[in-house]
Every structure is written in C-alpha cells, then in structure tokens.
C-alpha atoms as a PDB file:
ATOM      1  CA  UNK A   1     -12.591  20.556 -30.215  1.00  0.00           C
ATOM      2  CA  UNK A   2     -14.455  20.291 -33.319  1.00  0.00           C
ATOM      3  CA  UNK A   3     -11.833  18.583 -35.041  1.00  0.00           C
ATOM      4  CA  UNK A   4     -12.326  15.792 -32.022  1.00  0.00           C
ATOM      5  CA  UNK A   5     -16.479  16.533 -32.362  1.00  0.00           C
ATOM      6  CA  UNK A   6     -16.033  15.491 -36.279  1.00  0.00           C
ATOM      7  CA  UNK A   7     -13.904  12.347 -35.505  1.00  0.00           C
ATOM      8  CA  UNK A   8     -16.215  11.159 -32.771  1.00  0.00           C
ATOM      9  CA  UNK A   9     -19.362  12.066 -35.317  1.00  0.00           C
ATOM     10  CA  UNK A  10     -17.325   9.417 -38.121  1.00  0.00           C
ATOM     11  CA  UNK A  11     -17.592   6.825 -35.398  1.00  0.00           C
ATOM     12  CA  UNK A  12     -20.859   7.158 -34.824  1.00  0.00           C
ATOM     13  CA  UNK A  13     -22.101   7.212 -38.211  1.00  0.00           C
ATOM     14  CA  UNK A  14     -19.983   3.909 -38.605  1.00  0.00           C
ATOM     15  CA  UNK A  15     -21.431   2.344 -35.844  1.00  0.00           C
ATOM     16  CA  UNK A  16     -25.047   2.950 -37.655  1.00  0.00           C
ATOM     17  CA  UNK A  17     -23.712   1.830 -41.014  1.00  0.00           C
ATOM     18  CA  UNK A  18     -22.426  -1.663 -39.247  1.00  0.00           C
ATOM     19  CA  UNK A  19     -26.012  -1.650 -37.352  1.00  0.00           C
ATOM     20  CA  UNK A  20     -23.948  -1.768 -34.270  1.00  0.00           C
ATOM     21  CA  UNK A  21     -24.561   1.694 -32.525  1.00  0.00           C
ATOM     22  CA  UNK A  22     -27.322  -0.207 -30.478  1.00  0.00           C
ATOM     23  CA  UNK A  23     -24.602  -2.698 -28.965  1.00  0.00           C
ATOM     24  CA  UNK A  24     -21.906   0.171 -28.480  1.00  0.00           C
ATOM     25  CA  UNK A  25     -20.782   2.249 -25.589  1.00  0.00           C
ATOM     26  CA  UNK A  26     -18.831   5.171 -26.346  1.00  0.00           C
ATOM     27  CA  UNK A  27     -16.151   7.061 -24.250  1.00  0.00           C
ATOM     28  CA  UNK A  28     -14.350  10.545 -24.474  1.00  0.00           C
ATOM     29  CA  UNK A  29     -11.637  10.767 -21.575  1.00  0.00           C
ATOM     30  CA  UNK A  30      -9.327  12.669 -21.425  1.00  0.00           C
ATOM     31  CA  UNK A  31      -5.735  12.778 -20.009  1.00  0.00           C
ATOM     32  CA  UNK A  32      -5.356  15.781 -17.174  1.00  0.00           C
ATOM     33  CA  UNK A  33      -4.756  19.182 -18.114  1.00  0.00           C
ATOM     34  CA  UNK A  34      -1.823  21.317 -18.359  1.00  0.00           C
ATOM     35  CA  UNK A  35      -0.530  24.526 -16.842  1.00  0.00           C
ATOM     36  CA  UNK A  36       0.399  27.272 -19.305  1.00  0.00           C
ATOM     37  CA  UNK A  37       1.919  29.232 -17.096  1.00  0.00           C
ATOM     38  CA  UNK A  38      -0.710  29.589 -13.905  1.00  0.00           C
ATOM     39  CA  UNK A  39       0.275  29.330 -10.574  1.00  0.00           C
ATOM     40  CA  UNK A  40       3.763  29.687 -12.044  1.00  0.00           C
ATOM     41  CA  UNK A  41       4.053  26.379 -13.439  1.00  0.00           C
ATOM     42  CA  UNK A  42       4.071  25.340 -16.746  1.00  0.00           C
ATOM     43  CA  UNK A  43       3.228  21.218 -16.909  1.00  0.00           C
ATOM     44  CA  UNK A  44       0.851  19.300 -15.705  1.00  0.00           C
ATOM     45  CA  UNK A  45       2.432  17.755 -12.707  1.00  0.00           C
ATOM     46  CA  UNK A  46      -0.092  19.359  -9.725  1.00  0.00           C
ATOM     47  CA  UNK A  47      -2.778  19.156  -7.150  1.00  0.00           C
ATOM     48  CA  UNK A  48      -4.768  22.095  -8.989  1.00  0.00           C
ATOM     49  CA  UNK A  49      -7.892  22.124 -10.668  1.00  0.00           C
ATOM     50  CA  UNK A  50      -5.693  23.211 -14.342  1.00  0.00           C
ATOM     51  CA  UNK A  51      -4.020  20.128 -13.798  1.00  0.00           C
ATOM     52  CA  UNK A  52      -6.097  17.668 -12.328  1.00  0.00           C
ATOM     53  CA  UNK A  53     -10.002  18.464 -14.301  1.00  0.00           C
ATOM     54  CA  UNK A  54     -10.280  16.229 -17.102  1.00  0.00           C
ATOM     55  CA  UNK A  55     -12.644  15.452 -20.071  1.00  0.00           C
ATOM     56  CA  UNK A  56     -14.932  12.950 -19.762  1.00  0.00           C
ATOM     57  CA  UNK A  57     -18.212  12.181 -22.440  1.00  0.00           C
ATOM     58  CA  UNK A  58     -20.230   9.008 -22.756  1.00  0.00           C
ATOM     59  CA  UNK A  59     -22.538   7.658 -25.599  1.00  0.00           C
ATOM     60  CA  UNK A  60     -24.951   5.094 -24.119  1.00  0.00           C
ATOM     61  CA  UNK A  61     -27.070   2.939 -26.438  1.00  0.00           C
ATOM     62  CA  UNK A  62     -30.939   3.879 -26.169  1.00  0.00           C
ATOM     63  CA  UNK A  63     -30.247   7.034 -24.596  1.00  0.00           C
ATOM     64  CA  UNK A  64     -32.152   9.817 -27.101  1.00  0.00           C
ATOM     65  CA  UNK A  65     -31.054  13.207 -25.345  1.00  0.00           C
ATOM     66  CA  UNK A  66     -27.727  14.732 -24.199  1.00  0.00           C
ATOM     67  CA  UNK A  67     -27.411  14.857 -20.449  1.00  0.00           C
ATOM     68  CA  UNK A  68     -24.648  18.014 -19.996  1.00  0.00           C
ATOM     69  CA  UNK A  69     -23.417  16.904 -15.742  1.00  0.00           C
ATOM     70  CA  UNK A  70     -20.827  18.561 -13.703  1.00  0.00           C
ATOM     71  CA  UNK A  71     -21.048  16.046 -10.943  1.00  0.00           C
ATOM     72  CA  UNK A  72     -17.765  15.030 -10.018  1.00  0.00           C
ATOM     73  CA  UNK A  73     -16.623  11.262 -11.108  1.00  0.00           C
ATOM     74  CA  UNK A  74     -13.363   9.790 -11.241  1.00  0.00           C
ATOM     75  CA  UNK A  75     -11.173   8.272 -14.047  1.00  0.00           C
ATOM     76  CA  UNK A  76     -11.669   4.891 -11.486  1.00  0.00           C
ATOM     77  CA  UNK A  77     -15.271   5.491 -11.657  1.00  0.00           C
ATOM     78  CA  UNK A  78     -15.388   4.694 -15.339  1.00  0.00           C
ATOM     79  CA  UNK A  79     -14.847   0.768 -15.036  1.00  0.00           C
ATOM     80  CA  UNK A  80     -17.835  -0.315 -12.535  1.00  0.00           C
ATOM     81  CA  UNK A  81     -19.932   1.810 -14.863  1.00  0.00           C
ATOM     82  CA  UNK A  82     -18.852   0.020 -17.820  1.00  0.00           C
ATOM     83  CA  UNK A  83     -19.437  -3.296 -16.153  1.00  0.00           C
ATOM     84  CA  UNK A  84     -22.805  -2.396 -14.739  1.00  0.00           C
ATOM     85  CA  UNK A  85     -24.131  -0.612 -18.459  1.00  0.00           C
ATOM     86  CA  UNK A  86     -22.643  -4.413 -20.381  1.00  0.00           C
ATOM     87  CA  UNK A  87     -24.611  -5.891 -17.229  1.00  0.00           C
ATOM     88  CA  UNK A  88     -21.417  -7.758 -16.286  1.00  0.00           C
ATOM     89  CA  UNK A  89     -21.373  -8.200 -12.457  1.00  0.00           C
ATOM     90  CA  UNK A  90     -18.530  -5.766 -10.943  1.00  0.00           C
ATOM     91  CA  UNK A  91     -15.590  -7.584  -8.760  1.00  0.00           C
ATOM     92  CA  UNK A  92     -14.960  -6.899  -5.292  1.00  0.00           C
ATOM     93  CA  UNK A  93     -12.886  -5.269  -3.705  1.00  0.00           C
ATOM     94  CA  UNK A  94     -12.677  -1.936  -6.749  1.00  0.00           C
ATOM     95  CA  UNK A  95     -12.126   1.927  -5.266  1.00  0.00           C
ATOM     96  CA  UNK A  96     -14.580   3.111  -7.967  1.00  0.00           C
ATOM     97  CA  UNK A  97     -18.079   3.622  -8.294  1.00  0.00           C
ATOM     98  CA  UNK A  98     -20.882   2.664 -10.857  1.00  0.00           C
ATOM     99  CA  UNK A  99     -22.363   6.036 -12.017  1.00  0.00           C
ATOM    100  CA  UNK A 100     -24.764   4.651 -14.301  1.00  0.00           C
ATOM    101  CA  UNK A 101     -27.287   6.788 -12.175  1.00  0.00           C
ATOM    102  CA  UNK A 102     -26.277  10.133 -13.125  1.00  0.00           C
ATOM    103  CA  UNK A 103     -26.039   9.530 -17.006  1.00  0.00           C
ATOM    104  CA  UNK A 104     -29.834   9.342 -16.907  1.00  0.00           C
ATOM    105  CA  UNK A 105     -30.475  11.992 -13.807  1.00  0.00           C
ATOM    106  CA  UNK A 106     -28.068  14.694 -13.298  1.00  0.00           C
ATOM    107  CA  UNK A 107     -29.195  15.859  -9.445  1.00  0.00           C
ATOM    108  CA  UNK A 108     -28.960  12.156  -8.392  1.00  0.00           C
ATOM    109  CA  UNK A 109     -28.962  12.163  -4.951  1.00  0.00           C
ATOM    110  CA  UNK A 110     -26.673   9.546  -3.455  1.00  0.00           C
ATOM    111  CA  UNK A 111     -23.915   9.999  -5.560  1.00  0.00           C
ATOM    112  CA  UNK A 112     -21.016  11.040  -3.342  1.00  0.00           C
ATOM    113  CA  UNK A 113     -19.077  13.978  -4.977  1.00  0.00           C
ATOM    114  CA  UNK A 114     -15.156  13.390  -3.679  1.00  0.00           C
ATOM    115  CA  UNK A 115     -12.190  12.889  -6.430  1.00  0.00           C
ATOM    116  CA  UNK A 116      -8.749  12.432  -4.959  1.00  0.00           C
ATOM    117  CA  UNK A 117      -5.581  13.211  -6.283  1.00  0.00           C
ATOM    118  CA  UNK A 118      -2.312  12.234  -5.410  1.00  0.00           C
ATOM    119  CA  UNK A 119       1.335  13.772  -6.604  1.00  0.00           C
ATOM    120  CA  UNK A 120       4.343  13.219  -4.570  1.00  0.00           C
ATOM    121  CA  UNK A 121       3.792  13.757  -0.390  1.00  0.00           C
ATOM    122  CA  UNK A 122       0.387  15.194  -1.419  1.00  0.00           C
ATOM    123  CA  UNK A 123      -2.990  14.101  -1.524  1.00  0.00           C
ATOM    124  CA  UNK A 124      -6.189  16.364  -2.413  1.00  0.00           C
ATOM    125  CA  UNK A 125      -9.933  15.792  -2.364  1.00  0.00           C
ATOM    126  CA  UNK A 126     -12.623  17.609  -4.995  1.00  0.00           C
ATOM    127  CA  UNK A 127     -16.057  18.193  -3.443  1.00  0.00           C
ATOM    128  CA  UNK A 128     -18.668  20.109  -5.374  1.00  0.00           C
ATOM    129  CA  UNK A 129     -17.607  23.494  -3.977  1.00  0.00           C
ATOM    130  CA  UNK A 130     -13.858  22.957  -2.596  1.00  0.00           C
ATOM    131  CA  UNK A 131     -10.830  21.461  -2.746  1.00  0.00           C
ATOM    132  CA  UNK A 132      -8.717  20.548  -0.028  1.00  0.00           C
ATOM    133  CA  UNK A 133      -5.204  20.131  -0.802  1.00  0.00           C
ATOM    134  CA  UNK A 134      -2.332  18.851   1.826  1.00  0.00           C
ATOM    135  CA  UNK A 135       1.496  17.958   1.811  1.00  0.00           C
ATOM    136  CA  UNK A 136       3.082  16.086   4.386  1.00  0.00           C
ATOM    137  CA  UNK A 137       6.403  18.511   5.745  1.00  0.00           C
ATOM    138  CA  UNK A 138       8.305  15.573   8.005  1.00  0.00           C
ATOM    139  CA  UNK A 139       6.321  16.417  11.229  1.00  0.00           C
ATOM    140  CA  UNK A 140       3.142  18.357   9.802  1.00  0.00           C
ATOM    141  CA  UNK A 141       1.140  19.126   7.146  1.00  0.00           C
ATOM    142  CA  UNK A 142       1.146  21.858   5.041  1.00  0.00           C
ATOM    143  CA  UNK A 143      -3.076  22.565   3.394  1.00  0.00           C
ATOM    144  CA  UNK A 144      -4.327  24.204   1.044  1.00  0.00           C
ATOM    145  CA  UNK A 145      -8.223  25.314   0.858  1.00  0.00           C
ATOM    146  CA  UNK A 146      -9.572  26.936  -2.169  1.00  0.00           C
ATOM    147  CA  UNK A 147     -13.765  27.647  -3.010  1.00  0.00           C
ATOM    148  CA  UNK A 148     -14.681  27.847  -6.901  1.00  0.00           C
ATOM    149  CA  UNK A 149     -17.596  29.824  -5.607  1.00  0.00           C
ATOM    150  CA  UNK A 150     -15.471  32.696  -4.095  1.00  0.00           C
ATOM    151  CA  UNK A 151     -11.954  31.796  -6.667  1.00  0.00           C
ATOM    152  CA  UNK A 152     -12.428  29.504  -9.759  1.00  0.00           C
ATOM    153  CA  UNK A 153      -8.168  29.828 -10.547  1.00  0.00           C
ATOM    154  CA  UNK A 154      -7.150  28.860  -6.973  1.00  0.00           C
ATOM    155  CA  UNK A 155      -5.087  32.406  -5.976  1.00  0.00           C
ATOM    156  CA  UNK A 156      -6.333  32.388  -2.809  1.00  0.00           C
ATOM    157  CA  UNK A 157      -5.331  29.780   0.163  1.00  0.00           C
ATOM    158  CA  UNK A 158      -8.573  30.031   2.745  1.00  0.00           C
ATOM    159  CA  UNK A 159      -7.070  27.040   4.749  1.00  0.00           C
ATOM    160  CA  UNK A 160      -6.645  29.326   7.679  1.00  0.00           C
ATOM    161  CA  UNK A 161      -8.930  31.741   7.337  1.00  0.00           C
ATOM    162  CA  UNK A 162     -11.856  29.011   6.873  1.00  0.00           C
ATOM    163  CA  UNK A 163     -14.185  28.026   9.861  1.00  0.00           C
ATOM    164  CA  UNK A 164     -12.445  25.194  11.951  1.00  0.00           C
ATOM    165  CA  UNK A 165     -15.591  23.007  12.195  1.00  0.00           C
ATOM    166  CA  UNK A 166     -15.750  23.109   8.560  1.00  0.00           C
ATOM    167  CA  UNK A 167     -12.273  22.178   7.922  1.00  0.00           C
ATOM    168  CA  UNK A 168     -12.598  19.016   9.748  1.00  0.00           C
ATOM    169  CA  UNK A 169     -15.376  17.992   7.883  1.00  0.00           C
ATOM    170  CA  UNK A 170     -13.133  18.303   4.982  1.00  0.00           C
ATOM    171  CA  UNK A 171     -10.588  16.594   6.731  1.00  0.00           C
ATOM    172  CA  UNK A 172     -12.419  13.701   7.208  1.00  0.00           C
ATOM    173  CA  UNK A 173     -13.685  13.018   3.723  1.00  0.00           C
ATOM    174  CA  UNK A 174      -9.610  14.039   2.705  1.00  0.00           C
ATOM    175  CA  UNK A 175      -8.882  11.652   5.322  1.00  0.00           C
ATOM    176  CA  UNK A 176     -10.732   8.774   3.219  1.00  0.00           C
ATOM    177  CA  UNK A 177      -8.552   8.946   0.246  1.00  0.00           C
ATOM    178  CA  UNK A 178      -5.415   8.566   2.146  1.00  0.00           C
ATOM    179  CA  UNK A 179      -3.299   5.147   1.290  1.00  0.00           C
ATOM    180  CA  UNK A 180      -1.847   3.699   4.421  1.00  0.00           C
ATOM    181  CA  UNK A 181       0.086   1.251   2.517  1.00  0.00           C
ATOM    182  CA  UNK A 182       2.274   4.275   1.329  1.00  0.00           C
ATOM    183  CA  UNK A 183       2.591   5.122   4.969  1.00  0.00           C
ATOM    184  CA  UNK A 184       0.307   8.735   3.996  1.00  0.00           C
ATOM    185  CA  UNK A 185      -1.367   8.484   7.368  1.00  0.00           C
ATOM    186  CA  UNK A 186      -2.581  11.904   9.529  1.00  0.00           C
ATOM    187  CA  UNK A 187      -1.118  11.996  12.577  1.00  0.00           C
END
C-alpha cells in the first residue's frame, strides 16, 4: 500500500508541476480480491465479500479534504460519474449511476446501496448490512444470507433462519439485478 500511496503521490506532484492538477480527475480501482484460503477456496472466482470488495479512491479537482465513504458503488458506477464531474451529458440507456453526490457528502440520502455480482448460475446483491447470494439448481434455487453486523467472514448461512418478510425484501432488490436475456429469471 504505500508503495501504491508513493506512486499515486508522483502523479500528483506531476500534475502540479504541468499546472494540470486543476483539469485532472484521478482514479484508484482496483481489480476484485482474492481468497487465500477462506471458505476453502483459494482464487478469486466467488460470490463472497473476499472476492467480490474492491478498491476504489478518487481525486477530484477543487476538492480540499479527504472524504473516507463506505457507501457501496459499483465498478459500473464509475463511468456516469466521470461523465457528470467532465460535465459531459451521460447516454441513455447505462446500468450505472452518477455518484458525484457522495464524494462531497458521505450520508447522502438517495443513493441506493445494491452491488450485484454475477459468477456462473449465480447472482448476489450487496446492501449496506447483507448480502444475499443465490444459485439456480435446475428446478430451485439454492441462497445464501450472510449479515456483516452479526459475521464480517461469511461462516454463517442465515438464509433460513432469517425472518421471511425480510427475505423477500431482499429478494426483490436481488430480483432487480437479474439478466433475463441470460434466461436468470425467478420462477
């Protein structure tokens, strides 16, 4: 990390040299994590948190303080708010969000928290305090519940356990991220 920190501190100082760190926007993102040995895998091929959580930093010209967020954004997130920061009008018809919002105000309130994931027959949703996690098995699904509050390393499935009114809340927000042109459809 500080070898990254010092590289990312070159550019910067650059940027002022060339008198273009006004005119600049810069990114840190970083490719998914990697298992090292959790959950008995060792890779980075998952639905987990290990696997899925990645880095994500951005300088903004004219902003004076460091903002630390752990609001949850998604890698397709990253081009509307490039777009709307370069005040270039965004296209129709993108999955991803502008949050332009939350690099000046942390607890911005309409930003909705949901990241999905998708790895074979599976597709998973990240909200604030949960993730929902479920594989299609030919003629039912197969779901996986975990709370960072209660288990931050995901030991525990609480997909049955978990109040049912609750779980279809989830559902339904998992339910958004589905792609019916893959034929991932609930039944």
């Amino acid at each position: 990390m500080s070898y990254i920190d010092a590289q990312v501190g070159k550019i910067i100082d650059e940027l002022e040299r060339l008198g273009e760190a006004d005119n600049t926007i810069i990114v840190v993102w970083g490719d998914h994590g990697w298992h090292l040995g959790d959950q008995r895998v060792w890779g980075k091929h998952t639905l987990m948190e290990t696997s899925l959580r990645s880095t994500l930093i951005m300088k903004v010209p004219h902003s004076s303080k460091s903002i630390e967020n752990h609001r949850i954004v998604s890698s397709i997130d990253i081009y509307p708010t490039l777009m709307e920061l370069c005040g270039v009008s965004v296209p129709d018809g993108l999955d991803g969000n502008s949050f332009t919002k939350l690099l000046a105000d942390p607890k911005e309130r309409s930003w909705h928290e949901a990241a999905y994931s998708y790895f074979n027959n599976g597709v998973s949703v990240r909200v604030p305090q949960y993730r929902l996690t479920r594989y299609r098995d030919k003629t039912k699904y197969i779901s996986e519940l975990y709370d960072y509050h209660v288990d931050d390393m995901e030991r525990k499935n609480t997909f049955e356990c978990a109040e049912k009114e609750f779980v279809k809340k989830l559902i339904d927000v998992w339910e958004k991220g589905v792609c019916p042109e893959k034929g991932e459809l609930p039944e």
